[in-house]
PDB file of N, CA and C in Angstrom:
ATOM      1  N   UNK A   1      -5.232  -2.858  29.181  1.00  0.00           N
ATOM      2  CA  UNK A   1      -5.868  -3.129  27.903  1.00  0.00           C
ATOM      3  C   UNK A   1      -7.360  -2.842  28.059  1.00  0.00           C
ATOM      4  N   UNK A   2      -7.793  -2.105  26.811  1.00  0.00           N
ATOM      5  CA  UNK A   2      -9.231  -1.988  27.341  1.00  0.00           C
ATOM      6  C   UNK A   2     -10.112  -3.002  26.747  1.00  0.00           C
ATOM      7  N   UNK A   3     -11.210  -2.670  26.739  1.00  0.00           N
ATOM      8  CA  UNK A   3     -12.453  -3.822  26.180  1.00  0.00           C
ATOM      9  C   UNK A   3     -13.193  -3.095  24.744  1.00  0.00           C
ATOM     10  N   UNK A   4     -13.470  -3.725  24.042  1.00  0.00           N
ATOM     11  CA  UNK A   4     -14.121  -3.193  22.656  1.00  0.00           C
ATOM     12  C   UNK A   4     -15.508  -4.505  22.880  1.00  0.00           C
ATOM     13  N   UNK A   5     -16.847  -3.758  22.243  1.00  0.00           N
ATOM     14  CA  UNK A   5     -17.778  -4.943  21.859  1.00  0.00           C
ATOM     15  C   UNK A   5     -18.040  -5.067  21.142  1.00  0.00           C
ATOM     16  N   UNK A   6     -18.503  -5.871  19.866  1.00  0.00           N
ATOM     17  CA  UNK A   6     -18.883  -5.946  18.776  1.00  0.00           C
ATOM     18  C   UNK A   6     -19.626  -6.690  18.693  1.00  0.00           C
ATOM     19  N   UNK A   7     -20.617  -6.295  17.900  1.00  0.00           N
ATOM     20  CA  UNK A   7     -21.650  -7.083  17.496  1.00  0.00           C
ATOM     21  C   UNK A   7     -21.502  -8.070  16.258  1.00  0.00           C
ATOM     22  N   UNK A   8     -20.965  -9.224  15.880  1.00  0.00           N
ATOM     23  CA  UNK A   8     -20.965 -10.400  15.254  1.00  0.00           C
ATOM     24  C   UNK A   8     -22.049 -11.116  14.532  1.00  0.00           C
ATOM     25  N   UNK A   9     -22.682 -10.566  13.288  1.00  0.00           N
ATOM     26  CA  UNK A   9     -23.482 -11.815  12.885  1.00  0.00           C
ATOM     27  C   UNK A   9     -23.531 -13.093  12.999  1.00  0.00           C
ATOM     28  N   UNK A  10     -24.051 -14.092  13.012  1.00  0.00           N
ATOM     29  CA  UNK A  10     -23.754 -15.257  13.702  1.00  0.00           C
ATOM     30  C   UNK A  10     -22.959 -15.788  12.721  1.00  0.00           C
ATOM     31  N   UNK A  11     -23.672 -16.055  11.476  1.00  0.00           N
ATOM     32  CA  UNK A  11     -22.642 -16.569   9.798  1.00  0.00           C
ATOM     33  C   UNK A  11     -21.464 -16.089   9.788  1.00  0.00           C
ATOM     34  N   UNK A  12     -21.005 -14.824  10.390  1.00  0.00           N
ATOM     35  CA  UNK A  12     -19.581 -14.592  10.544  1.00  0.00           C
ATOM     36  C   UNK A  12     -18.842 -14.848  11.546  1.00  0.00           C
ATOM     37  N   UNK A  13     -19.709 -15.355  12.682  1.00  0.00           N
ATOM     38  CA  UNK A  13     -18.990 -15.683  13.908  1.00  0.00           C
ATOM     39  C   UNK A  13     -18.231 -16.673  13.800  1.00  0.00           C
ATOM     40  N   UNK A  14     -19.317 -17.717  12.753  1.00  0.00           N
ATOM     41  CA  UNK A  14     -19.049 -19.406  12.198  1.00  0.00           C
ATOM     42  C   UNK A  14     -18.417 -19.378  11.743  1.00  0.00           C
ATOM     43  N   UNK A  15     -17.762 -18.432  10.554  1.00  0.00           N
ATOM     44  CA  UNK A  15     -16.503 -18.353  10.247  1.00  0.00           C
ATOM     45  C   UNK A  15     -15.487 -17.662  10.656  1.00  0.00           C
ATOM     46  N   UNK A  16     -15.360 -16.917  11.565  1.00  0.00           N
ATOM     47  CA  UNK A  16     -14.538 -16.799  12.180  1.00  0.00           C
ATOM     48  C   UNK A  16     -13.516 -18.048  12.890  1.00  0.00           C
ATOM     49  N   UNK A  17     -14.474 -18.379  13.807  1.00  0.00           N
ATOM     50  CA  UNK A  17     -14.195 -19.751  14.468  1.00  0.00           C
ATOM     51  C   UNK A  17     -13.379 -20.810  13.767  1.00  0.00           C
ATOM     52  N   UNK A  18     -14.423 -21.279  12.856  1.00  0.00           N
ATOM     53  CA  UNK A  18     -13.580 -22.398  11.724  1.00  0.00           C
ATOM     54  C   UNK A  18     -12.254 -21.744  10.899  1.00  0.00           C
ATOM     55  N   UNK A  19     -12.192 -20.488  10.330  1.00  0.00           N
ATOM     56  CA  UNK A  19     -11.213 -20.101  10.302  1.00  0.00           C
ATOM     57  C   UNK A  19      -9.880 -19.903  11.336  1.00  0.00           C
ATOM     58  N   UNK A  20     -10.203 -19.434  12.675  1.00  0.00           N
ATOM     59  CA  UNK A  20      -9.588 -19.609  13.351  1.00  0.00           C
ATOM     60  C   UNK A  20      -8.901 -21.248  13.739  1.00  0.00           C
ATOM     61  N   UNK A  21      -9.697 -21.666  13.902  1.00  0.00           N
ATOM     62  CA  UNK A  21      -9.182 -23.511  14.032  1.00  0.00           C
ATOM     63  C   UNK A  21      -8.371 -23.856  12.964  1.00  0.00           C
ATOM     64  N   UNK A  22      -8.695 -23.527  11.924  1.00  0.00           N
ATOM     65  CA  UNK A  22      -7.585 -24.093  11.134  1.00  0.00           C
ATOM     66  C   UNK A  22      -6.450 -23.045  11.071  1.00  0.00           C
ATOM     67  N   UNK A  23      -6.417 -22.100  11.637  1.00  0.00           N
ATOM     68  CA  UNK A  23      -5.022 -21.412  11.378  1.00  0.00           C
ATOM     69  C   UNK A  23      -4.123 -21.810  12.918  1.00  0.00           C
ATOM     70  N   UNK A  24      -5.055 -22.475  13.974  1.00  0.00           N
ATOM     71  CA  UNK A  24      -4.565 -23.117  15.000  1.00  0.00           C
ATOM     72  C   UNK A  24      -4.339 -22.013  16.349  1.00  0.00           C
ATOM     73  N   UNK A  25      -5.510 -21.312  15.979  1.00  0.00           N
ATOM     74  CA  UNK A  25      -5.467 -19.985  16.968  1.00  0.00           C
ATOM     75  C   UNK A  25      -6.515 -20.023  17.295  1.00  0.00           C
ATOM     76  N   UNK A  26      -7.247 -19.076  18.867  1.00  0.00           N
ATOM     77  CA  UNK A  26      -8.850 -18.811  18.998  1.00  0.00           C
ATOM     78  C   UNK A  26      -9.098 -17.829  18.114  1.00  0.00           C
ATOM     79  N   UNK A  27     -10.428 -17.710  18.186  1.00  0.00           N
ATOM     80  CA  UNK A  27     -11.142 -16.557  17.571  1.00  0.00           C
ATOM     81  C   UNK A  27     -10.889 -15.082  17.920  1.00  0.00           C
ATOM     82  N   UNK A  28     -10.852 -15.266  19.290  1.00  0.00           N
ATOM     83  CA  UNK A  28     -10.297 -13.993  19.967  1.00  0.00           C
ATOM     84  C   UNK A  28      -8.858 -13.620  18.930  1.00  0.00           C
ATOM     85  N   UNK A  29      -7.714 -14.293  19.471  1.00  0.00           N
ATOM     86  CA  UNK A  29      -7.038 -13.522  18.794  1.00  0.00           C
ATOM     87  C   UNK A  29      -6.683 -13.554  16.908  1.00  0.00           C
ATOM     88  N   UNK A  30      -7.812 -14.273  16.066  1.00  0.00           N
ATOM     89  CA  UNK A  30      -7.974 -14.287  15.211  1.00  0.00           C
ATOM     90  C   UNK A  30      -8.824 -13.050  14.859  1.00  0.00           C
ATOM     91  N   UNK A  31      -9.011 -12.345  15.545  1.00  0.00           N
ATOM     92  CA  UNK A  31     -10.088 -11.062  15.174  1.00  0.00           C
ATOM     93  C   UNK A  31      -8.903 -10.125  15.544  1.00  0.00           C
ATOM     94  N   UNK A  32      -8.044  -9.903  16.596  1.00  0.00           N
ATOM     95  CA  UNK A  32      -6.993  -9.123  16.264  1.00  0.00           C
ATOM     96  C   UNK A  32      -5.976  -8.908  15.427  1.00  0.00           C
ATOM     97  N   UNK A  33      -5.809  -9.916  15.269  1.00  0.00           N
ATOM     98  CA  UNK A  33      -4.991 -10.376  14.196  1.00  0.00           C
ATOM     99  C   UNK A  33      -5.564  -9.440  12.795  1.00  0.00           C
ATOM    100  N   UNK A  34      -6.891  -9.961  12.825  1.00  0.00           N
ATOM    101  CA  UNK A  34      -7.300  -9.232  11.459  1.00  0.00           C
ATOM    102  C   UNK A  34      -7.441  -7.756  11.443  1.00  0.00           C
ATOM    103  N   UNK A  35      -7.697  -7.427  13.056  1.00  0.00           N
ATOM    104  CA  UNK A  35      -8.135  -5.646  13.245  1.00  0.00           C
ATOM    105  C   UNK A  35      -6.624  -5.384  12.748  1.00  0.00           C
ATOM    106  N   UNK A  36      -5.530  -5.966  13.329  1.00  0.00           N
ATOM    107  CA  UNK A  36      -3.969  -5.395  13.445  1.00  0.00           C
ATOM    108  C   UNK A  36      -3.854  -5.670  12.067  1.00  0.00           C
ATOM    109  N   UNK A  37      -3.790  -6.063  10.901  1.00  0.00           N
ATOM    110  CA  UNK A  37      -3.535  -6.335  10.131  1.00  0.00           C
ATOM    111  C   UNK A  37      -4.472  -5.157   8.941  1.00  0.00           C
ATOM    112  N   UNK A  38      -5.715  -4.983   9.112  1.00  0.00           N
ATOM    113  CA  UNK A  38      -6.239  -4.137   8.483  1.00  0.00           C
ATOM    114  C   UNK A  38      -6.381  -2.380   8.724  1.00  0.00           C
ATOM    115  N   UNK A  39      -5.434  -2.030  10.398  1.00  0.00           N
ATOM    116  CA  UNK A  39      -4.964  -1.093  10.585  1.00  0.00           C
ATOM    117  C   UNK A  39      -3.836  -0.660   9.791  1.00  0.00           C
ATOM    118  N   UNK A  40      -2.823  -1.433   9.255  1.00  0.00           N
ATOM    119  CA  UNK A  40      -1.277  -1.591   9.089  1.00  0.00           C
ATOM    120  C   UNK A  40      -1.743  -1.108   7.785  1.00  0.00           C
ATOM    121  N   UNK A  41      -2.484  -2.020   6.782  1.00  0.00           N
ATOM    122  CA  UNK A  41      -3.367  -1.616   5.487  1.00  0.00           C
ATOM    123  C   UNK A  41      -3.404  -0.292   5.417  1.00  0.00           C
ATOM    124  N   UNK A  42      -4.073   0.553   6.239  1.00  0.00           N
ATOM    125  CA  UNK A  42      -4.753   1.146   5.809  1.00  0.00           C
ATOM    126  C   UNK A  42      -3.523   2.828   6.172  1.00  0.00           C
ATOM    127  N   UNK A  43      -2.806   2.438   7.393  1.00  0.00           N
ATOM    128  CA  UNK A  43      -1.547   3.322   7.291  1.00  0.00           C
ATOM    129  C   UNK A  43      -0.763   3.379   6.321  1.00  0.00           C
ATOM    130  N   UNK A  44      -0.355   1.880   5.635  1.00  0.00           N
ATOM    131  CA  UNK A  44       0.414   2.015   4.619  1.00  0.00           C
ATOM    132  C   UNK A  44       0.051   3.058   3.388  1.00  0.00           C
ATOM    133  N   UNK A  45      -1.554   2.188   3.429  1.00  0.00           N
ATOM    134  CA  UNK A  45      -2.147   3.283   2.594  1.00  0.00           C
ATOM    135  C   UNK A  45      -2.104   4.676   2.436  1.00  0.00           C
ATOM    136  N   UNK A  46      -2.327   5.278   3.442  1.00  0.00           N
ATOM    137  CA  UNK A  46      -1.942   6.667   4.144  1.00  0.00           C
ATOM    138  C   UNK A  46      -0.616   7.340   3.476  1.00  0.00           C
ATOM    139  N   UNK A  47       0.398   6.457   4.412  1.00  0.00           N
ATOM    140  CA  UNK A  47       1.775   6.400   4.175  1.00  0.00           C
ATOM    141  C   UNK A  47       2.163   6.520   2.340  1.00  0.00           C
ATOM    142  N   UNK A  48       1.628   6.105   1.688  1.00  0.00           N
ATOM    143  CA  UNK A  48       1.799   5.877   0.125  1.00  0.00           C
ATOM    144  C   UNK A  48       1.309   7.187  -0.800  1.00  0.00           C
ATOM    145  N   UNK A  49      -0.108   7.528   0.200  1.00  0.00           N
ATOM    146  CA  UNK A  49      -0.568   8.702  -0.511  1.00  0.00           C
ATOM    147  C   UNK A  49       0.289  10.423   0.173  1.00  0.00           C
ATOM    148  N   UNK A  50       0.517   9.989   0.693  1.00  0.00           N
ATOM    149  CA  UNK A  50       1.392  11.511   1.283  1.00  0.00           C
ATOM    150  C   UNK A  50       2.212  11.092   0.796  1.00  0.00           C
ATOM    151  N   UNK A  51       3.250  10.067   0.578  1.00  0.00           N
ATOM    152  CA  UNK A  51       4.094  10.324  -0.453  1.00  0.00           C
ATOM    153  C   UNK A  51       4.134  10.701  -2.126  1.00  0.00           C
ATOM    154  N   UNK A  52       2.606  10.489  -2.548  1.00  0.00           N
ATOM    155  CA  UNK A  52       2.482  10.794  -3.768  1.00  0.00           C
ATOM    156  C   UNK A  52       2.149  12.332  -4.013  1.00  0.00           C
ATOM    157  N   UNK A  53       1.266  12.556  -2.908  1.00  0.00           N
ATOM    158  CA  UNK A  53       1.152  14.184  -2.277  1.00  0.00           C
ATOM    159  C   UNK A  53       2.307  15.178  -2.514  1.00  0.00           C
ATOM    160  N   UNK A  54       3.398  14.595  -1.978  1.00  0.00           N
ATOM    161  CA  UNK A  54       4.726  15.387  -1.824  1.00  0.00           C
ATOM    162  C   UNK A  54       5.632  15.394  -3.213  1.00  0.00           C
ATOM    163  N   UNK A  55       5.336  13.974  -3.984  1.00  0.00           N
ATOM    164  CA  UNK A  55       6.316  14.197  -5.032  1.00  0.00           C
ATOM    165  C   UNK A  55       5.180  15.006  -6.266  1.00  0.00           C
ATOM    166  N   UNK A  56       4.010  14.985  -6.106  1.00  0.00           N
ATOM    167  CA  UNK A  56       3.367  16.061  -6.764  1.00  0.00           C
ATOM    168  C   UNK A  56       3.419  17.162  -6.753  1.00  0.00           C
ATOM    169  N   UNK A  57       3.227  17.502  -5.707  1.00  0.00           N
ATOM    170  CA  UNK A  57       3.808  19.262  -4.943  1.00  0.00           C
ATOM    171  C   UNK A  57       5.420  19.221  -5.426  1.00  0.00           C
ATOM    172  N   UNK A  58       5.878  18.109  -5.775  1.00  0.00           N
ATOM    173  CA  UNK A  58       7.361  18.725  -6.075  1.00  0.00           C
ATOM    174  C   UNK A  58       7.278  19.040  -7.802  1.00  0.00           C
ATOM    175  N   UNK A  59       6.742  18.051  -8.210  1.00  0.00           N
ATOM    176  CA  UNK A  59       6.297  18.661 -10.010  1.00  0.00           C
ATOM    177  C   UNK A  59       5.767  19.893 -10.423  1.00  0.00           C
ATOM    178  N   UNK A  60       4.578  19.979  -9.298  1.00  0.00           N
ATOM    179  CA  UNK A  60       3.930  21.401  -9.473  1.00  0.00           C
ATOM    180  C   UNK A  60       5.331  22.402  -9.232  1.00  0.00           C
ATOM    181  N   UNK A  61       5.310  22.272  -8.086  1.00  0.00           N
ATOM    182  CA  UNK A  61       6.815  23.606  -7.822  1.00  0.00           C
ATOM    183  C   UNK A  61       7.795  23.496  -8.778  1.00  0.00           C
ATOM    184  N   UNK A  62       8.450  22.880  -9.316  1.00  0.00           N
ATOM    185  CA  UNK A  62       9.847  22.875 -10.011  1.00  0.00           C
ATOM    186  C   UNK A  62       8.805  22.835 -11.626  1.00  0.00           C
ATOM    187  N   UNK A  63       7.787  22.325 -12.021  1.00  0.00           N
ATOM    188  CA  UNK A  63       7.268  22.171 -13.510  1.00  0.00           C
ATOM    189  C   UNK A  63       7.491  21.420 -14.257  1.00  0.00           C
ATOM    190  N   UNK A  64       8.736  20.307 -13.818  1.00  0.00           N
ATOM    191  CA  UNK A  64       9.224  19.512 -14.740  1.00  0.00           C
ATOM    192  C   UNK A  64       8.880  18.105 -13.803  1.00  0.00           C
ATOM    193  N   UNK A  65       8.809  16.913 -15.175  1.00  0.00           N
ATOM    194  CA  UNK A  65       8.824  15.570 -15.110  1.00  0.00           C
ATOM    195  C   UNK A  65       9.031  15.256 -16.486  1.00  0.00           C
ATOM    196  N   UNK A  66       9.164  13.417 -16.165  1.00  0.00           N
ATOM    197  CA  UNK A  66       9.893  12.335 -16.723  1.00  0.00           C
ATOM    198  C   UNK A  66       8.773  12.014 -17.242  1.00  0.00           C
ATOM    199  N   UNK A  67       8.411  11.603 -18.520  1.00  0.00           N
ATOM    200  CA  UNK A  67       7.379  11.109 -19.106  1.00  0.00           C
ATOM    201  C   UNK A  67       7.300   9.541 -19.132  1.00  0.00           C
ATOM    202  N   UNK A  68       6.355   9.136 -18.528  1.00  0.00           N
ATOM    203  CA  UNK A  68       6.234   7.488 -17.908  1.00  0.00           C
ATOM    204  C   UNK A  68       6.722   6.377 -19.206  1.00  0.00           C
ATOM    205  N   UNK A  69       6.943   7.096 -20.324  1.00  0.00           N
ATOM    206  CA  UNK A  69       7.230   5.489 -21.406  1.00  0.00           C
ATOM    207  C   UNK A  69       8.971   5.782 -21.266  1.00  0.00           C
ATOM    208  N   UNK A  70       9.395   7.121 -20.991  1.00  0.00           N
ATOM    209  CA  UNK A  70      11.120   7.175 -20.942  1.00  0.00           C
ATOM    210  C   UNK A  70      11.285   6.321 -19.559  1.00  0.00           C
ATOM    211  N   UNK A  71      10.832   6.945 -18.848  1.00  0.00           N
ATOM    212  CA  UNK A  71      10.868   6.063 -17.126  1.00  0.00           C
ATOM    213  C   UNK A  71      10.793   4.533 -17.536  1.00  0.00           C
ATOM    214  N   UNK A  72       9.688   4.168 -18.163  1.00  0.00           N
ATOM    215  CA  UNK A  72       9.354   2.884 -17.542  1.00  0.00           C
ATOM    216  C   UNK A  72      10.534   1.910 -18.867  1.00  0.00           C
ATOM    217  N   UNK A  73      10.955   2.718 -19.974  1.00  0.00           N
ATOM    218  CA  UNK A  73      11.798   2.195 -20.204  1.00  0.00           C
ATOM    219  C   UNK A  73      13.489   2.055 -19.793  1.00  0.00           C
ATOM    220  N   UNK A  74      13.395   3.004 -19.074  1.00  0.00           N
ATOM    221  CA  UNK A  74      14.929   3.478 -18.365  1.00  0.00           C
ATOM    222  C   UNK A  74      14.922   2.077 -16.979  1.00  0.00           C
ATOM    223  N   UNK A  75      13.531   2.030 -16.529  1.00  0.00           N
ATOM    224  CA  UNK A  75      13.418   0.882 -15.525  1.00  0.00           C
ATOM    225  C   UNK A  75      13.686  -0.547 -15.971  1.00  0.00           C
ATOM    226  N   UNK A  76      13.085  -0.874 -17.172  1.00  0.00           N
ATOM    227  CA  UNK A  76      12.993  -2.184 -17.237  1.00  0.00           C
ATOM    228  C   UNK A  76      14.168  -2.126 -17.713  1.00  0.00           C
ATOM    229  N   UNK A  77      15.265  -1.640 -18.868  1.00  0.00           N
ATOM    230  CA  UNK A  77      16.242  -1.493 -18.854  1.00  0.00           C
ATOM    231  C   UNK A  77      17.130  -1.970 -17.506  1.00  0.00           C
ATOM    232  N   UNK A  78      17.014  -1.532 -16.807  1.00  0.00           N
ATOM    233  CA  UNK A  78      18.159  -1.729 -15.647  1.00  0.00           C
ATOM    234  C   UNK A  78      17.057  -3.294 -15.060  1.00  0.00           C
ATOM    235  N   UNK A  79      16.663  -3.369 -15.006  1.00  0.00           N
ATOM    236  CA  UNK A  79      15.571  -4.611 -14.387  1.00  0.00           C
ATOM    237  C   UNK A  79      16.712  -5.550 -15.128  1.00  0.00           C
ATOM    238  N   UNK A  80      16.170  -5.583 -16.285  1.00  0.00           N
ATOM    239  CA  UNK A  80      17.554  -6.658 -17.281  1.00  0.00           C
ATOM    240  C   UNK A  80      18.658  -6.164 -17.223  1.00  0.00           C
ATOM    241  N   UNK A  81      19.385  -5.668 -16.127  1.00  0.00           N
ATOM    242  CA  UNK A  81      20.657  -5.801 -15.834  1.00  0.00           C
ATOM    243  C   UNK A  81      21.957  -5.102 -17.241  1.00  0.00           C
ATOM    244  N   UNK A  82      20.898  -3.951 -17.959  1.00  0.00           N
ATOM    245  CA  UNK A  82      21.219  -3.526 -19.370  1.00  0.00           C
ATOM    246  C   UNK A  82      21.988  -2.169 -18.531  1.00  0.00           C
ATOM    247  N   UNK A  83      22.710  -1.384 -18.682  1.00  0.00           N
ATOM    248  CA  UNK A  83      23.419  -0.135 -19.055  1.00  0.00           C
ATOM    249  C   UNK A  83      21.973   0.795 -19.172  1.00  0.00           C
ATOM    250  N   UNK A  84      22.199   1.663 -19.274  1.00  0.00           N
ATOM    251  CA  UNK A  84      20.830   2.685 -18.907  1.00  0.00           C
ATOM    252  C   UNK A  84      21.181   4.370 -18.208  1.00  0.00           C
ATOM    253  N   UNK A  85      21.058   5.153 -19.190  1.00  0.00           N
ATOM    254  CA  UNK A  85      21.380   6.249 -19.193  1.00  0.00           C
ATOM    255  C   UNK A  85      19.810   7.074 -18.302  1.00  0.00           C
ATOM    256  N   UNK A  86      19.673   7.357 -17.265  1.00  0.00           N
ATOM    257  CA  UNK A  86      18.736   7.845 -16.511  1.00  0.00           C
ATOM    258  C   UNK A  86      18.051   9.396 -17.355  1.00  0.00           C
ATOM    259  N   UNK A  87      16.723   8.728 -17.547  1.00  0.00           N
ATOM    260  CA  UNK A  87      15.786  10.205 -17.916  1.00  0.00           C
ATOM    261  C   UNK A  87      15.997  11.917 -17.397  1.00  0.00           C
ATOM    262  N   UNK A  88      16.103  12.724 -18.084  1.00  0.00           N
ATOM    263  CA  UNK A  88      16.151  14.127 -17.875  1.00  0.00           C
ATOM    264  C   UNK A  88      15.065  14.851 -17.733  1.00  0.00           C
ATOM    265  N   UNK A  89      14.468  15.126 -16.290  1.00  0.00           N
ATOM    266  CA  UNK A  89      13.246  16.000 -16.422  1.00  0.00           C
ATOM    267  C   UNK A  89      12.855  17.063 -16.559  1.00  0.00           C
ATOM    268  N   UNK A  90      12.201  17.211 -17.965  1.00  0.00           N
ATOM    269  CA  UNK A  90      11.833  18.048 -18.165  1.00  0.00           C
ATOM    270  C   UNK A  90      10.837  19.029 -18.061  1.00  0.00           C
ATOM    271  N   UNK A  91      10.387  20.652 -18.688  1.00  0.00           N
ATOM    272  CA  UNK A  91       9.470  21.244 -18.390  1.00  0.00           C
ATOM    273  C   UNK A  91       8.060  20.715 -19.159  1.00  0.00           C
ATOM    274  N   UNK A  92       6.925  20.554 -17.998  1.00  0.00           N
ATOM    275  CA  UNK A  92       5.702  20.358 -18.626  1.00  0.00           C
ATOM    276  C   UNK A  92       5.064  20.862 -19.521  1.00  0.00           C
ATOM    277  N   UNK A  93       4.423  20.309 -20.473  1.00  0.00           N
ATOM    278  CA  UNK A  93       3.749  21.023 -21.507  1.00  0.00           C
ATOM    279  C   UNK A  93       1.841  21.601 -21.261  1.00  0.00           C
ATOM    280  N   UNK A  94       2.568  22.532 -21.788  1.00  0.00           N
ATOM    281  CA  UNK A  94       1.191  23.332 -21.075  1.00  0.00           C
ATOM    282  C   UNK A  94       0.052  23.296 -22.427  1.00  0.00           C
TER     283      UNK A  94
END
């Protein structure tokens, strides 16, 4: 494992600490905790936008989509457990 240093304002050190105590952990691993936790963030993040990447590149290529009030009614539809005939996508209007 290697070593990282950081420089800590003191007002955040103080809360660190007291935060840490009450979650019943040290500070030490209350700062990993938060690094590991705001890594995961920020992959997901990642992770979310290449998927929006890809289903864009798939609209552009093929030209067609679902217009978000048929979708979002075809969704809530099935949300309430209703029968629901799935949207047909169509070509974009230019």
């Amino acid at each position: 494992m290697s070593t990282t240093t950081i420089r800590l304002p003191d007002e955040l050190k103080v809360r660190i600490a007291e935060a840490a105590k009450r979650a019943g952990t040290t500070s030490h691993n209350f700062i990993l905790e938060a690094i590991a936790e705001k890594a995961e963030l920020a992959e997901r993040y990642a992770d979310f936008d290449a998927v929006a990447e890809q289903r864009y590149a798939r609209i552009v290529e093929s030209g067609k989509t679902i217009p978000w009030g048929e979708m979002r009614g075809y969704l809530e539809a099935r949300v309430a457990g209703k029968a629901a005939r799935a949207p047909v996508a169509r070509s974009l209007a230019k």
